[in-house]
Structures are given as structure tokens and as C-alpha cells.
C-alpha atoms as a PDB file:
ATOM      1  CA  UNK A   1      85.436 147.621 225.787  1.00  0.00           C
ATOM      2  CA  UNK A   2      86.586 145.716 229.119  1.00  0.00           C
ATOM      3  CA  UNK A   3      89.883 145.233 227.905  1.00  0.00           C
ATOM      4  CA  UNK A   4      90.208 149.097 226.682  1.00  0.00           C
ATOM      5  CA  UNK A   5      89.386 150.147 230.133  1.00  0.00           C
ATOM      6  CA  UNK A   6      91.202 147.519 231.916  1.00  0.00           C
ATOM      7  CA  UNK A   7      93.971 149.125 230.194  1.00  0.00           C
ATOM      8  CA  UNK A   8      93.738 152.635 230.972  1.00  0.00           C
ATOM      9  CA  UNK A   9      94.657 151.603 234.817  1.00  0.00           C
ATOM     10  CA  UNK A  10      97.480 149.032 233.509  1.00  0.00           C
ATOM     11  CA  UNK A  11      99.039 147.881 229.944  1.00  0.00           C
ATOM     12  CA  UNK A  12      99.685 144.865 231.292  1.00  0.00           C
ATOM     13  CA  UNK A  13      96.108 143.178 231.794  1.00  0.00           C
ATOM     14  CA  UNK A  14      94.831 142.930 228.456  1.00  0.00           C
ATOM     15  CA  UNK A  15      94.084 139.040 227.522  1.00  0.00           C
ATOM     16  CA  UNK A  16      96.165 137.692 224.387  1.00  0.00           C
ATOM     17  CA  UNK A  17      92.841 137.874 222.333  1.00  0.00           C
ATOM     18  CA  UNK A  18      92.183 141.248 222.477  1.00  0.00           C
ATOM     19  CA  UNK A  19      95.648 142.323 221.953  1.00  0.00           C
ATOM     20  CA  UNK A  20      95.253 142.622 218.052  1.00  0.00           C
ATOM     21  CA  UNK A  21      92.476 145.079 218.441  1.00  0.00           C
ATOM     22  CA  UNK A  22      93.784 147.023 221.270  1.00  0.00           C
ATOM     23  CA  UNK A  23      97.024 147.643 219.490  1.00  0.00           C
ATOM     24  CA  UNK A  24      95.599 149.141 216.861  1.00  0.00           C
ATOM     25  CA  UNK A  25      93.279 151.459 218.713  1.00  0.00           C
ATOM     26  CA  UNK A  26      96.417 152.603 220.595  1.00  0.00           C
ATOM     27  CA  UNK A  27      97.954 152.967 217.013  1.00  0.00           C
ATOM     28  CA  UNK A  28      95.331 155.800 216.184  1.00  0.00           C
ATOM     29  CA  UNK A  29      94.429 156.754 219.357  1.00  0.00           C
ATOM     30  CA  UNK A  30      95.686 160.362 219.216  1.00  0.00           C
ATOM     31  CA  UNK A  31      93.467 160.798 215.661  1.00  0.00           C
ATOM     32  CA  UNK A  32      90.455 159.388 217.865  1.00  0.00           C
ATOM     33  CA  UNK A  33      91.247 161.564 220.843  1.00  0.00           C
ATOM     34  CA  UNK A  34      91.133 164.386 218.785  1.00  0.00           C
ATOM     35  CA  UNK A  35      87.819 163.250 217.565  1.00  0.00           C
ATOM     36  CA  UNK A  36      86.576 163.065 220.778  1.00  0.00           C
ATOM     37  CA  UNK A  37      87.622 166.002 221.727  1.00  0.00           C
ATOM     38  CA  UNK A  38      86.350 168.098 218.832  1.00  0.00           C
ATOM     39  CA  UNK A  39      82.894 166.854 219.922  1.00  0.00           C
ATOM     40  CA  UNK A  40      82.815 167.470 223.346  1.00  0.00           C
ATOM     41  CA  UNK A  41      85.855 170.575 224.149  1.00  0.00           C
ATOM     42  CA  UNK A  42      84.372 171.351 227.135  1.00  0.00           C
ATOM     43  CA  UNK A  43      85.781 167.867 228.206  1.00  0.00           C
ATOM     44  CA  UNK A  44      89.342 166.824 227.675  1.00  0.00           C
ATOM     45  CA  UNK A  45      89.664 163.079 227.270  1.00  0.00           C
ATOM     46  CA  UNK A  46      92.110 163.499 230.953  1.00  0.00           C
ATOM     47  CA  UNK A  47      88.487 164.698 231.901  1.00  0.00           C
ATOM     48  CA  UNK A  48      86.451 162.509 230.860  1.00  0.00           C
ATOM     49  CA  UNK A  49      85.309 159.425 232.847  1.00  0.00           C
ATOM     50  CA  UNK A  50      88.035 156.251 231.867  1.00  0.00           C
ATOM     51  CA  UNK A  51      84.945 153.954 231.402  1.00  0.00           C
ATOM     52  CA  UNK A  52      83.040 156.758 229.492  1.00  0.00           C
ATOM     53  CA  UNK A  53      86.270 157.537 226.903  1.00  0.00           C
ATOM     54  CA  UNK A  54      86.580 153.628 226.556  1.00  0.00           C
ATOM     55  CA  UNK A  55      83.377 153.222 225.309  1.00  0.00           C
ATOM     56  CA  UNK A  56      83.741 156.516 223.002  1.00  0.00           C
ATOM     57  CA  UNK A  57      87.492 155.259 221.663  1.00  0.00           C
ATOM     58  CA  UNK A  58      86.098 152.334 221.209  1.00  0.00           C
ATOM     59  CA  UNK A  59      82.860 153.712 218.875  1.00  0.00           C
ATOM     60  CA  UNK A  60      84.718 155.700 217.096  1.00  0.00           C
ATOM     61  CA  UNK A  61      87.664 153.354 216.439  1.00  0.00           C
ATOM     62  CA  UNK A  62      84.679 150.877 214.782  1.00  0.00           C
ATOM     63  CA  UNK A  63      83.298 153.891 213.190  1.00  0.00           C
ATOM     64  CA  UNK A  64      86.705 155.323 211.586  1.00  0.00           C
ATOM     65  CA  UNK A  65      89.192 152.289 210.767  1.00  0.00           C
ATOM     66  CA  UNK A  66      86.958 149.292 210.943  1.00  0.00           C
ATOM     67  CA  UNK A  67      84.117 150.050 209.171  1.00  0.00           C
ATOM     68  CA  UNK A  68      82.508 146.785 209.365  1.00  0.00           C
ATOM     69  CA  UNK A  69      79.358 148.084 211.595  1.00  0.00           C
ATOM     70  CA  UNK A  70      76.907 150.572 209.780  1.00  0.00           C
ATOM     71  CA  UNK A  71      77.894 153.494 212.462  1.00  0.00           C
ATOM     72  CA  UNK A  72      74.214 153.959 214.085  1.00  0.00           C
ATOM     73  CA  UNK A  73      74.467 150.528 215.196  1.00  0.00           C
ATOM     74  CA  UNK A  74      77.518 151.103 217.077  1.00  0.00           C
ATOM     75  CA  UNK A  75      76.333 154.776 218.163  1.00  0.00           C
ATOM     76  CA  UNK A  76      73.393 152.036 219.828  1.00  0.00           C
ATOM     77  CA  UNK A  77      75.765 150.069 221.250  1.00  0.00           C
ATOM     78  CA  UNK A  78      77.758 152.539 223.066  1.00  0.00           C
ATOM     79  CA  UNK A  79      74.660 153.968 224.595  1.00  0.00           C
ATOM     80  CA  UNK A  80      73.826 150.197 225.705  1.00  0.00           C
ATOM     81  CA  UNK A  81      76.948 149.779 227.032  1.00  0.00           C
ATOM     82  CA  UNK A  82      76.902 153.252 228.798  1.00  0.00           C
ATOM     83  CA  UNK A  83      73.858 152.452 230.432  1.00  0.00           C
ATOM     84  CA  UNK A  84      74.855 149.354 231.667  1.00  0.00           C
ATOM     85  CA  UNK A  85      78.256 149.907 232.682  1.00  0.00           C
ATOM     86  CA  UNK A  86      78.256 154.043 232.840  1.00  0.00           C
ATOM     87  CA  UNK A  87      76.608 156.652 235.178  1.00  0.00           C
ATOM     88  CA  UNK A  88      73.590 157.825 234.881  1.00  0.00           C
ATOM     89  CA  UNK A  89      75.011 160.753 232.344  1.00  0.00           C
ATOM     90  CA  UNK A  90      76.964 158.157 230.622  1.00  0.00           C
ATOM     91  CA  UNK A  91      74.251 157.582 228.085  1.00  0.00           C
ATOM     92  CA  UNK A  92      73.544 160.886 227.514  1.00  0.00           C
ATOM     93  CA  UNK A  93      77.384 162.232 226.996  1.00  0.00           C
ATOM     94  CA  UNK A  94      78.331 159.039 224.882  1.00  0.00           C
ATOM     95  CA  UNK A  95      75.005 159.938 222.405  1.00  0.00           C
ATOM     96  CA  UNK A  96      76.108 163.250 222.168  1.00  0.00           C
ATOM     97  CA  UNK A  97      79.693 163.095 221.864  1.00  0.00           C
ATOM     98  CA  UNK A  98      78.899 160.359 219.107  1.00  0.00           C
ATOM     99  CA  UNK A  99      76.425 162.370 217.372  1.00  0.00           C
ATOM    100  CA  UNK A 100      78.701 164.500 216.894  1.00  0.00           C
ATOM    101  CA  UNK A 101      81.540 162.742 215.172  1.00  0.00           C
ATOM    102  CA  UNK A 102      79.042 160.428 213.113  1.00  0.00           C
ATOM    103  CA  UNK A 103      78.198 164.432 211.857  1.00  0.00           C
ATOM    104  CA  UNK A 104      82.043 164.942 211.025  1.00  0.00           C
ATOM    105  CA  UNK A 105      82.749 161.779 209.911  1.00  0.00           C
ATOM    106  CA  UNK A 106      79.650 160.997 207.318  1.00  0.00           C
ATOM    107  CA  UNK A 107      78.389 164.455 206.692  1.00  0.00           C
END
């Protein structure tokens, strides 16, 4: 998660061991935009806090191409991490924006 949002500021800061991962959440980033998107509209992801849409890219990249995490543990994760890194609607917003897509995603 620090190296996704280390990234959003500049490409060039991302340590050598997170590379792998981070190149392949930028390879489906648009289909998890979308997702993220699609579950909260009223915020576009330009709108959305760069911590806050790390820790949602990041959820639903774990959720939707690694699928090695049963997907309420990571929804629990997220919310840890928004609480301890986030605002204090950061919790809140990445519960319901995730709640949302694990809807879409596993019915």
C-alpha cells in the first residue's frame, strides 16, 4: 500500500521488491478504476483522497486478479489500514466503496 501511494506522487520511488506487484496493478488499473468508480460515482478516483484510492486499488486488485485472500479479509484490512493511515472518513468510504464491489464481484 506504501509503495502504491508513494507512487501516485512519483513513478520513480517504488523499491525493487514491490515492483512486480505494482506493475501489475498499473497493468489493470483502468478495469479497477472503473470498479471503484462504479461503487462510489459520486467520487471520481481524481477525487478521491491518493491514500484512500491506494488502499481501494489495492483491495480490489487482491480481490480481482490475485485471489489468494478470501475477499472479507482484505475488505478488513483496508478498513485497518484506513484507520490507521486514513482520515477519520477513510474507514467508512473504504467499507463502503468495498462493499460494494465484493457485491459486483461475488454476487
Amino acid at each position: 500500500m506504501q509503495s502504491l501511494f508513494s507512487n501516485s506522487f512519483d513513478e520513480h520511488t517504488v523499491p525493487a521488491s514491490d515492483l512486480p506487484e505494482l506493475i501489475s496493478i498499473r497493468q489493470n488499473l483502468k478495469a479497477i478504476d472503473l470498479l471503484i468508480e462504479e461503487a462510489a460515482p459520486q467520487f471520481p478516483i481524481a477525487k478521491i483522497a491518493r491514500l484512500d484510492a491506494a488502499i481501494l486499488r489495492l483491495a480490489v486488485y487482491e480481490m480481482k486478479v490475485v485471489k489468494q485472500v478470501p475477499p472479507k479479509v482484505i475488505i478488513d484490512e483496508a478498513i485497518e489500514l484506513a484507520k490507521e493511515f486514513g482520515s477519520d472518513t477513510s474507514p467508512g468510504f473504504i467499507n463502503g466503496a468495498l462493499g460494494t464491489i465484493y457485491k459486483k464481484i461475488y454476487g
